[in-house]
Protein backbone atom coordinates (compact mmCIF):
# COMPACT_ATOMS: atom_id res chain seq x y z
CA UNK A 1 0.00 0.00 0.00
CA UNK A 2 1.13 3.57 -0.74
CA UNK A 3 -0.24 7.14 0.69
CA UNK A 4 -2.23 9.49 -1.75
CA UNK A 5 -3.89 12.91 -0.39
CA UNK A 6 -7.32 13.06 -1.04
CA UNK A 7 -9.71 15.77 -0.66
CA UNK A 8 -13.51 16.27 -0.67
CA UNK A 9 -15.98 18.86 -0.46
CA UNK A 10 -19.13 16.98 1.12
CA UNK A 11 -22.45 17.93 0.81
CA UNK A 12 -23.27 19.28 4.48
CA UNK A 13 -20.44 22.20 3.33
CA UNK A 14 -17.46 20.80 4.62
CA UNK A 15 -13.86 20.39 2.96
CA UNK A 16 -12.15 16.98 4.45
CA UNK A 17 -8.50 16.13 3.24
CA UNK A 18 -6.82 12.70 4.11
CA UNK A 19 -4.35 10.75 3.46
CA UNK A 20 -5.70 7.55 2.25
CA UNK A 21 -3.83 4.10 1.79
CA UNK A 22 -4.38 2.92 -2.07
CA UNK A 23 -2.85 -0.38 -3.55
CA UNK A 24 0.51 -0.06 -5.47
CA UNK A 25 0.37 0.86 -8.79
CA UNK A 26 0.75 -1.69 -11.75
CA UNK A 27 2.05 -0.45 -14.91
CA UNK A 28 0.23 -1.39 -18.10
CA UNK A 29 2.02 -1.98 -21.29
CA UNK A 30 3.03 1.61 -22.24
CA UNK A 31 2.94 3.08 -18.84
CA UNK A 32 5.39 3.43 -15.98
CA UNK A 33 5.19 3.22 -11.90
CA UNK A 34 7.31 6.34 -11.06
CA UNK A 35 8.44 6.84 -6.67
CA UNK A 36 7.93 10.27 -6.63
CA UNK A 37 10.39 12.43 -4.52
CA UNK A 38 9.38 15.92 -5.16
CA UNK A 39 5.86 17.57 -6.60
CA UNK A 40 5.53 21.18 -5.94
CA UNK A 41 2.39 23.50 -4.03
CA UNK A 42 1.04 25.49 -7.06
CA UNK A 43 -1.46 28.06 -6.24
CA UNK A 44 -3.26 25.72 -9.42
CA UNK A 45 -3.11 23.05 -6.96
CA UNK A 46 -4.38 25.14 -3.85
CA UNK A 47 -7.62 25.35 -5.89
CA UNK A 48 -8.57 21.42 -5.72
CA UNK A 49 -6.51 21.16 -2.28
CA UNK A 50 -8.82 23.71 -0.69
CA UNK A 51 -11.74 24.30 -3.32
CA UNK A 52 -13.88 27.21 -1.98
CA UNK A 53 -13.39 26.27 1.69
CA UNK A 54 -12.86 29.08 4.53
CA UNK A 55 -9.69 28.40 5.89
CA UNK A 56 -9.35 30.37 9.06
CA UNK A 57 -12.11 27.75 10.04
CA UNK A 58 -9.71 24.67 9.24
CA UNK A 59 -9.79 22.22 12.33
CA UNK A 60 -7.36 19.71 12.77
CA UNK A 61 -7.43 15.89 13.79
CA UNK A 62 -6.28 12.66 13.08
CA UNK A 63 -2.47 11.80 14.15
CA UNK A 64 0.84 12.97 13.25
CA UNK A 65 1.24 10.34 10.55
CA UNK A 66 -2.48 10.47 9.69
CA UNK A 67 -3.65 13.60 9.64
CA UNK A 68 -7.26 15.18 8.91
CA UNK A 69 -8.35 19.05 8.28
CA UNK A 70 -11.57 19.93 7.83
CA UNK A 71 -12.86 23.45 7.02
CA UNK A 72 -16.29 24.75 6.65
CA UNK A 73 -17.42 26.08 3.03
CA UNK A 74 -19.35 29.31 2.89
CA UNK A 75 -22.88 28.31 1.90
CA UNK A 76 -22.68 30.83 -0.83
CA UNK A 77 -19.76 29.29 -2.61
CA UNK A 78 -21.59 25.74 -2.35
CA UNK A 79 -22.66 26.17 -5.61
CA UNK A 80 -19.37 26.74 -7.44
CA UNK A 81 -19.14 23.46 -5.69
CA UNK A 82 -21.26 21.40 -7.22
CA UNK A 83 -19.27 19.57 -10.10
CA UNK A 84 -17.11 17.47 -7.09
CA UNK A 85 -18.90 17.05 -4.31
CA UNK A 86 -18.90 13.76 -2.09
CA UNK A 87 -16.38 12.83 -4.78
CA UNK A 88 -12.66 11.86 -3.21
CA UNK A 89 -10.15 13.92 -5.44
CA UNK A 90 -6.68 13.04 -5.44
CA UNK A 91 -4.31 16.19 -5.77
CA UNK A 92 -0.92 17.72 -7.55
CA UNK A 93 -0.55 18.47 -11.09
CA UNK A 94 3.31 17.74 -11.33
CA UNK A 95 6.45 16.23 -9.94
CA UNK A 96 8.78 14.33 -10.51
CA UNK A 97 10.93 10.77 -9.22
CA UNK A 98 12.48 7.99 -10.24
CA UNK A 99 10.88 5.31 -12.63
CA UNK A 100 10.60 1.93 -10.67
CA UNK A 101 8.73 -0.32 -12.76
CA UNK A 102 7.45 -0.22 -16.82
CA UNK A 103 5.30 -1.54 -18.84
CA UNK A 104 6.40 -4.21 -21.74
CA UNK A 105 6.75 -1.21 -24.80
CA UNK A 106 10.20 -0.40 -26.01
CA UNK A 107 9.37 3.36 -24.81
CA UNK A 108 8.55 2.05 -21.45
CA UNK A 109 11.16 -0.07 -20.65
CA UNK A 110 13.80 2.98 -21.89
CA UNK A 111 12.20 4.90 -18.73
CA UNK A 112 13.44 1.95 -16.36
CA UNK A 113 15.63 3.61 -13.10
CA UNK A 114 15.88 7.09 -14.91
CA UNK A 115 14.88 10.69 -13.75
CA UNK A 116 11.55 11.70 -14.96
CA UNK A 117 9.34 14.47 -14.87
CA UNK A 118 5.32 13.65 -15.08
CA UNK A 119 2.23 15.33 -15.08
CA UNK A 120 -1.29 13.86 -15.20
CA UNK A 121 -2.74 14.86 -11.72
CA UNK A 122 -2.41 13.08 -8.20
CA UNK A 123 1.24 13.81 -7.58
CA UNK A 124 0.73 14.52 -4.02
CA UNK A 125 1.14 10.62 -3.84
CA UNK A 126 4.05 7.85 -2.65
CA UNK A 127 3.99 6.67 -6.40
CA UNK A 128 2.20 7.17 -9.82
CA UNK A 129 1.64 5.39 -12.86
CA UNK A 130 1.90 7.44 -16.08
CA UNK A 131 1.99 7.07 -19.42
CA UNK A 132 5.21 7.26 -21.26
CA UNK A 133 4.11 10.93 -23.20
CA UNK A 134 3.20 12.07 -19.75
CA UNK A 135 7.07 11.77 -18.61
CA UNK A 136 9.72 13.86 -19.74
CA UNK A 137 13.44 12.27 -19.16
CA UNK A 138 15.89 14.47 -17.33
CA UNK A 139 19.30 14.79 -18.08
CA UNK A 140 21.86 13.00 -16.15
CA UNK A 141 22.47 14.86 -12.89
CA UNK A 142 19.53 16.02 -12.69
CA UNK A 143 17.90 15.76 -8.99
CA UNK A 144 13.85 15.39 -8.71
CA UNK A 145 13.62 18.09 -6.53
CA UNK A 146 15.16 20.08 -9.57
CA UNK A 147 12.74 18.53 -11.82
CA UNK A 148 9.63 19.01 -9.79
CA UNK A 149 8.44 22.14 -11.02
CA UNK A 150 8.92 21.27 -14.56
CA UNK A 151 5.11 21.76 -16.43
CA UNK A 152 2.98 24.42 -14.85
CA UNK A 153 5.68 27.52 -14.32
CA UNK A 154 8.28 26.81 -17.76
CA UNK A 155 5.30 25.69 -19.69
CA UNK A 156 3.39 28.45 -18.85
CA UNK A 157 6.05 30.93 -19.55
CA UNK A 158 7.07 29.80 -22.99
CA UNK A 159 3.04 29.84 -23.78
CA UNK A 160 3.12 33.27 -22.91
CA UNK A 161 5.76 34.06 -25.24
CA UNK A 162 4.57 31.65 -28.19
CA UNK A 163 1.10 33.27 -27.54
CA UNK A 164 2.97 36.72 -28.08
CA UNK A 165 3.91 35.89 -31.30
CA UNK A 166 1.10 33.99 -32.34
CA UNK A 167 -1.07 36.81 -32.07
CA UNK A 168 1.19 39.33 -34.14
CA UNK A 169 2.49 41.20 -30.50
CA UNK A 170 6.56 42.25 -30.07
CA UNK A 171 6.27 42.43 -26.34
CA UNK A 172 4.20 41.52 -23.60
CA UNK A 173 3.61 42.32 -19.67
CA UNK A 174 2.99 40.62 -16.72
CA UNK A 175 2.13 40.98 -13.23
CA UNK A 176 2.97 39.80 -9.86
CA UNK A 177 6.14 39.20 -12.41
CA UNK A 178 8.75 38.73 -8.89
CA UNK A 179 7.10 34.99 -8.60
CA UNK A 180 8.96 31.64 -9.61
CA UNK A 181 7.03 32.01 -12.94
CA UNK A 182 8.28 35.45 -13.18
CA UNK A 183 11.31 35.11 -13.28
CA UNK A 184 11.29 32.60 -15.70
CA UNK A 185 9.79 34.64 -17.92
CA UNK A 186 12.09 37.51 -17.45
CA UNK A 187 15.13 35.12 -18.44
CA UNK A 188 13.24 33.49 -21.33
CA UNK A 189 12.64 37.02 -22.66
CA UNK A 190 16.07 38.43 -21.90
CA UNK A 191 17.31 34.90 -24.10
CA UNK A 192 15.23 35.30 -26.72
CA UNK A 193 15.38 39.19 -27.34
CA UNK A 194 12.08 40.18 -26.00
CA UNK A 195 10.82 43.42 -23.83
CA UNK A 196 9.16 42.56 -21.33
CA UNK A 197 7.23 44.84 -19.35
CA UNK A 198 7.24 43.60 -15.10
CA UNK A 199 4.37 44.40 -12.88
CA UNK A 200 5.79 43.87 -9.12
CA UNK A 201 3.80 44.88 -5.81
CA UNK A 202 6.95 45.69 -3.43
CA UNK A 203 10.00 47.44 -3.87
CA UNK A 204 12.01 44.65 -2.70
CA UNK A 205 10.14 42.24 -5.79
CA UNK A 206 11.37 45.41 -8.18
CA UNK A 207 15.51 45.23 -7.00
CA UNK A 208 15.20 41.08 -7.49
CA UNK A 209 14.22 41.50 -10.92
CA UNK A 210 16.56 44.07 -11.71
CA UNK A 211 19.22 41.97 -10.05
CA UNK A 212 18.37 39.48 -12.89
CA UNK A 213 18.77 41.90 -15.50
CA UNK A 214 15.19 43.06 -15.83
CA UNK A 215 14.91 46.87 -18.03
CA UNK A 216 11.82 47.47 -17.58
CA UNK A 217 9.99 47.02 -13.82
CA UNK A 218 6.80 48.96 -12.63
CA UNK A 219 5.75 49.07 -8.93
CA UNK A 220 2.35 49.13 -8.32
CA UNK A 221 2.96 50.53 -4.22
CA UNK A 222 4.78 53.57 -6.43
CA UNK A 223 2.86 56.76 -6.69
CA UNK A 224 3.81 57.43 -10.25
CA UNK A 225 3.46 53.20 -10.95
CA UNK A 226 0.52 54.86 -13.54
CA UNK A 227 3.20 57.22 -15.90
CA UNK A 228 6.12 54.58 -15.08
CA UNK A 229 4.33 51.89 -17.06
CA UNK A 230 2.81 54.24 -19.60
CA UNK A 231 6.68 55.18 -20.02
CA UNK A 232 7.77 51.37 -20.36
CA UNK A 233 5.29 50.94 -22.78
CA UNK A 234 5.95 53.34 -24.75
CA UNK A 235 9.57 51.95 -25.04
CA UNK A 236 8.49 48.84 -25.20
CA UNK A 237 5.52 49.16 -27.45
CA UNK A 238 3.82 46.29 -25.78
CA UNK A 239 0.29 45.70 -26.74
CA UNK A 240 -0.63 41.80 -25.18
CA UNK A 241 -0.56 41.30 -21.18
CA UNK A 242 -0.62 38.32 -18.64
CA UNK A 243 -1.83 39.01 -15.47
CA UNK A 244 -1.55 36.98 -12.63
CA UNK A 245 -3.75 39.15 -10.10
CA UNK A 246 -7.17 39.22 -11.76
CA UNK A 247 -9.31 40.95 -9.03
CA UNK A 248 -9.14 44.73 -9.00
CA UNK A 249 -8.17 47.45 -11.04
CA UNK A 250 -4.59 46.20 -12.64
CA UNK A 251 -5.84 44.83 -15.92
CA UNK A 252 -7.99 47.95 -16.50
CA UNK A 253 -4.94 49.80 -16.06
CA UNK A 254 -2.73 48.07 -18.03
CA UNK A 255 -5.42 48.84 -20.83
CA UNK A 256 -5.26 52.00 -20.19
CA UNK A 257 -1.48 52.56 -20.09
CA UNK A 258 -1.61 50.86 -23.36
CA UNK A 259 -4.12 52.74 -24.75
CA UNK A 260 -2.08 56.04 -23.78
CA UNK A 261 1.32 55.06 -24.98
CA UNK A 262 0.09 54.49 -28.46
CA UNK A 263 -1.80 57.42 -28.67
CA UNK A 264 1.90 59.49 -28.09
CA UNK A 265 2.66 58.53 -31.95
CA UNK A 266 -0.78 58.84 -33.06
CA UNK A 267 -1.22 61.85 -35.95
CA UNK A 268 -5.47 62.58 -35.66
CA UNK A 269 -7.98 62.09 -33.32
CA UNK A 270 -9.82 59.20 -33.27
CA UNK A 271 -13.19 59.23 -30.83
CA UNK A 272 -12.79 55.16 -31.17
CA UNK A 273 -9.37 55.55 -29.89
CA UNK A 274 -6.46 53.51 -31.33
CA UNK A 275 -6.86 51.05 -33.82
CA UNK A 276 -4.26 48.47 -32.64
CA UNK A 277 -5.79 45.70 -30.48
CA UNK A 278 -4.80 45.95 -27.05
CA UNK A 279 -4.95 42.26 -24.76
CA UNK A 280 -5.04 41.49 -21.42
CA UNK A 281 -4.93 37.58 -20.51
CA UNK A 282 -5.91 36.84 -16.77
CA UNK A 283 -4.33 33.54 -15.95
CA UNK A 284 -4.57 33.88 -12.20
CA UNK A 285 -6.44 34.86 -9.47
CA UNK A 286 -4.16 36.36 -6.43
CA UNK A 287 -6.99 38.67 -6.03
CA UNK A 288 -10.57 36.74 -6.17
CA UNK A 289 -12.86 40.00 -6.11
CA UNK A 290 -14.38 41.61 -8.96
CA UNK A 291 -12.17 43.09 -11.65
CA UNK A 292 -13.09 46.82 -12.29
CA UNK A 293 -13.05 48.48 -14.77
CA UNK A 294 -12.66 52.49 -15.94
CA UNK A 295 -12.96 52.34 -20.24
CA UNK A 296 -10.78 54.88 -20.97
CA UNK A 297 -9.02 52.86 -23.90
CA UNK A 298 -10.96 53.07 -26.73
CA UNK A 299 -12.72 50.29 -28.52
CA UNK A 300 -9.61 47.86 -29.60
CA UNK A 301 -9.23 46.10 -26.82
CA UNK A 302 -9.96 42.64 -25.48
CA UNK A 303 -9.74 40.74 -22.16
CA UNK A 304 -9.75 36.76 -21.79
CA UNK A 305 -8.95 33.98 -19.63
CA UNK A 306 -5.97 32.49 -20.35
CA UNK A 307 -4.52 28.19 -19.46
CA UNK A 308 -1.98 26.73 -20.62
CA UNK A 309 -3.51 23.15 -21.37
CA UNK A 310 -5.94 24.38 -24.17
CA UNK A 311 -3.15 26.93 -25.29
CA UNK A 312 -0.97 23.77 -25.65
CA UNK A 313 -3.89 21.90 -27.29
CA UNK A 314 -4.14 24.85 -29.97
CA UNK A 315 -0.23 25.24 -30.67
CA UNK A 316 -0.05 21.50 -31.76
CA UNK A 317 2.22 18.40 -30.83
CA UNK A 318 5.43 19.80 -32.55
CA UNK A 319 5.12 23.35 -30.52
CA UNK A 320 4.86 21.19 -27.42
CA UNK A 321 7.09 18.98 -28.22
CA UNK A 322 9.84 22.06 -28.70
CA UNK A 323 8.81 23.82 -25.51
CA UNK A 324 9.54 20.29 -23.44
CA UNK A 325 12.51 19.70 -24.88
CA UNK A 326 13.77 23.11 -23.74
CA UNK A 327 13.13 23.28 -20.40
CA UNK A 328 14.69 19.52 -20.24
CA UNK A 329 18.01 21.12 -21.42
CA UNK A 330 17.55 23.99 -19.23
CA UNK A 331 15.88 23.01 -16.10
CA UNK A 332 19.15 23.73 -14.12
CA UNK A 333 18.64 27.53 -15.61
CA UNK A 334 16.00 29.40 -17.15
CA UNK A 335 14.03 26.98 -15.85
CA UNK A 336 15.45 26.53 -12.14
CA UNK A 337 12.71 26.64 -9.13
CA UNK A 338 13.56 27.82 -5.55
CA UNK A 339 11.67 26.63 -2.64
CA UNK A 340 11.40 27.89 0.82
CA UNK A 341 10.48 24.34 2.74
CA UNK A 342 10.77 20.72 2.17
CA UNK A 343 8.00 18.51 3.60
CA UNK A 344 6.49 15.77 4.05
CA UNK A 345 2.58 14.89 3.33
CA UNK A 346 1.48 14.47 6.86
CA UNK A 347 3.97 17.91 7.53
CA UNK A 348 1.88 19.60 4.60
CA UNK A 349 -1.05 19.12 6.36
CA UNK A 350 -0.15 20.95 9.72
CA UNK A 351 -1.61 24.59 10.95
CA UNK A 352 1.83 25.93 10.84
CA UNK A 353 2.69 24.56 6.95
CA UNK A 354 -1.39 25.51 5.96
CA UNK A 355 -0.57 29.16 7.32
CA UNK A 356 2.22 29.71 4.93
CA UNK A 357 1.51 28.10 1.97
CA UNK A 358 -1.95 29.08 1.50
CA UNK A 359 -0.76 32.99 1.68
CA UNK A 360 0.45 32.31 -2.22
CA UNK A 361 3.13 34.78 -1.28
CA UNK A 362 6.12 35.41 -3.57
CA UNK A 363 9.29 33.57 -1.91
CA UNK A 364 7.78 31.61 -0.40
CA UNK A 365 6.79 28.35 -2.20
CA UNK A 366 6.66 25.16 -0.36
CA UNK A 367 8.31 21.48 -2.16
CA UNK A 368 6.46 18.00 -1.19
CA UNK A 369 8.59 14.90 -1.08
CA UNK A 370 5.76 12.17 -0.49
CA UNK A 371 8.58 9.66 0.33
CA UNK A 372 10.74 11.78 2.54
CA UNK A 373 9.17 9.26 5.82
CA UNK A 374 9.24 6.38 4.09
């Protein structure tokens, strides 16, 4: 038997998560059994750890080695609710470990003993089967705690860039842009000869990125954050944005900014505004309330939701295929993840590891190793 976190929002209103005992995997023929050593907290994964539970009401029970929170879920959010309820989810979109047992296929049996990175869901497990396209191969020397965050951060940030170009924009911005996935981004961009325009929320998020050879940085605490990013703009002549925040006033502003930098080279008036398309993509949700707001930037604009699994599904097998390969060669690099704490599944389940976590601060991201008790 092996451990796999579960959680479940039941009908009465209440979240439970366990850790439930499930039978050892069996790989089928093109599949392999990986032990995995490190998956990562994403704030992607808070979303089916927690769902739409209150949790300054978490309670706490169970033992050490066995432990159970429960939290109550506002009735109004019940709702939202309503596609998993009573159903037992297992949790963790990637990670990564060492292969321990394949299927009979040539492609499975080339896995045997090596370093992989999967994704497929339930990571926060002991072990994992997975198919042999859900693995990528490491290169030798690679650790899985490097590996871990492999998918949802270098995945994302290449599918911001490819998106960039797809849709006929030179440069792009993005917020909370100090963030593991931000500064990513930053040194795909600086790599590949793009402006990038970074949104940061502290003064201390602004000096990291300029530390890593960020030009252009806008804080949002600044009193003049509204002409500073009007002025990056304009050198940047960014027109497509990513925006991790989502509640608010950002992305409005961001239009805006936009909306004023192109009109310094306009040459007549136009009561429609600008005619080049201005984007805004809202990938996250830091902030959950409302996003306001003000139309002051003409009539070219657009604002979407943004994921990177049907963005993947759109750019095709051979786009994937390229962005994979890259982060393989540079996951020690460009692609390199920092983490703050190391723990274990019961340890992820304490008050004290819940506390921090679930802030989804910047610098502070927390690394599961499922087998570190074993």
């Amino acid at each position: 038997m092996a451990l796999e976190l579960r959680s479940t929002i039941k009908t009465g209103g209440t979240l439970e998560i366990v850790l439930a005992e499930v039978p050892m995997p069996e790989p089928v023929d093109n599949e392999v059994v990986v032990r995995i050593e490190a998956t990562p907290v994403n704030p992607s994964d808070l979303g089916l750890l927690f769902g739409a539970a209150d949790m300054s009401t978490a309670k706490f029970s169970g033992s050490a080695e066995s432990p159970v929170v429960t939290a109550d879920v506002p009735a109004g959010l019940m709702k939202s609710m309503a596609g998993r309820l009573d159903q037992s989810l297992p949790v963790g979109n990637e990670a990564a470990g060492v292969v321990v047992a394949a299927g009979a296929s040539d492609g499975a049996q080339a896995l045997m003993g090596k370093t992989v990175s999967i994704i497929g869901g339930a990571m926060y497990a002991q072990y994992r089967a997975v198919r042999v396209n859900q693995c990528l191969e490491m290169p030798e020397g690679v650790t899985p705690a490097e590996a871990a965050s492999w998918f949802v951060n270098p995945m994302t940030a290449q599918g911001m860039v490819e998106t960039m170009r797809m849709e006929g924009h030179s440069a792009l911005v993005h917020t909370a842009a100090a963030s593991n996935l931000g500064q990513m981004l930053n040194k795909i961009c600086l790599a590949d000869g793009v402006d990038l325009v970074n949104i940061v929320r502290k003064p201390e998020q602004a000096a990291l990125l300029r530390d890593l050879g960020a030009k252009y940085v806008c804080d949002l605490s600044s009193s003049d954050f509204m002409d500073e990013l009007t002025e990056a703009l304009v050198a940047t002549g960014a027109t497509i944005a990513f925006d991790a925040i989502g509640g608010g006033r950002l992305a409005g502003q961001i239009l805006s900014c936009m909306e004023a930098a192109l009109n310094r080279t306009a040459t007549e008036y136009s009561r429609y505004g600008s005619t080049t398309h201005k984007q805004v993509y809202i990938y996250g949700g830091l902030d959950v309330g409302p996003t306001e707001f003000n139309r002051g930037f003409g009539m070219m604009w657009g604002v979407g939701g943004w994921l990177l699994t049907p963005f993947l599904q759109k750019a095709g097998k051979e786009v994937t295929n390229r962005l994979r390969q890259r982060v393989a060669a540079e996951i020690k690099t460009t692609f390199a993840s920092s983490y703050t704490q190391v723990v274990s599944l019961p340890e992820l389940l304490t008050p004290e590891a819940i506390a921090v976590y679930n802030k989804r601060a910047t610098g502070e991201k927390f690394l599961i190793n499922p087998n570190r008790d074993a």
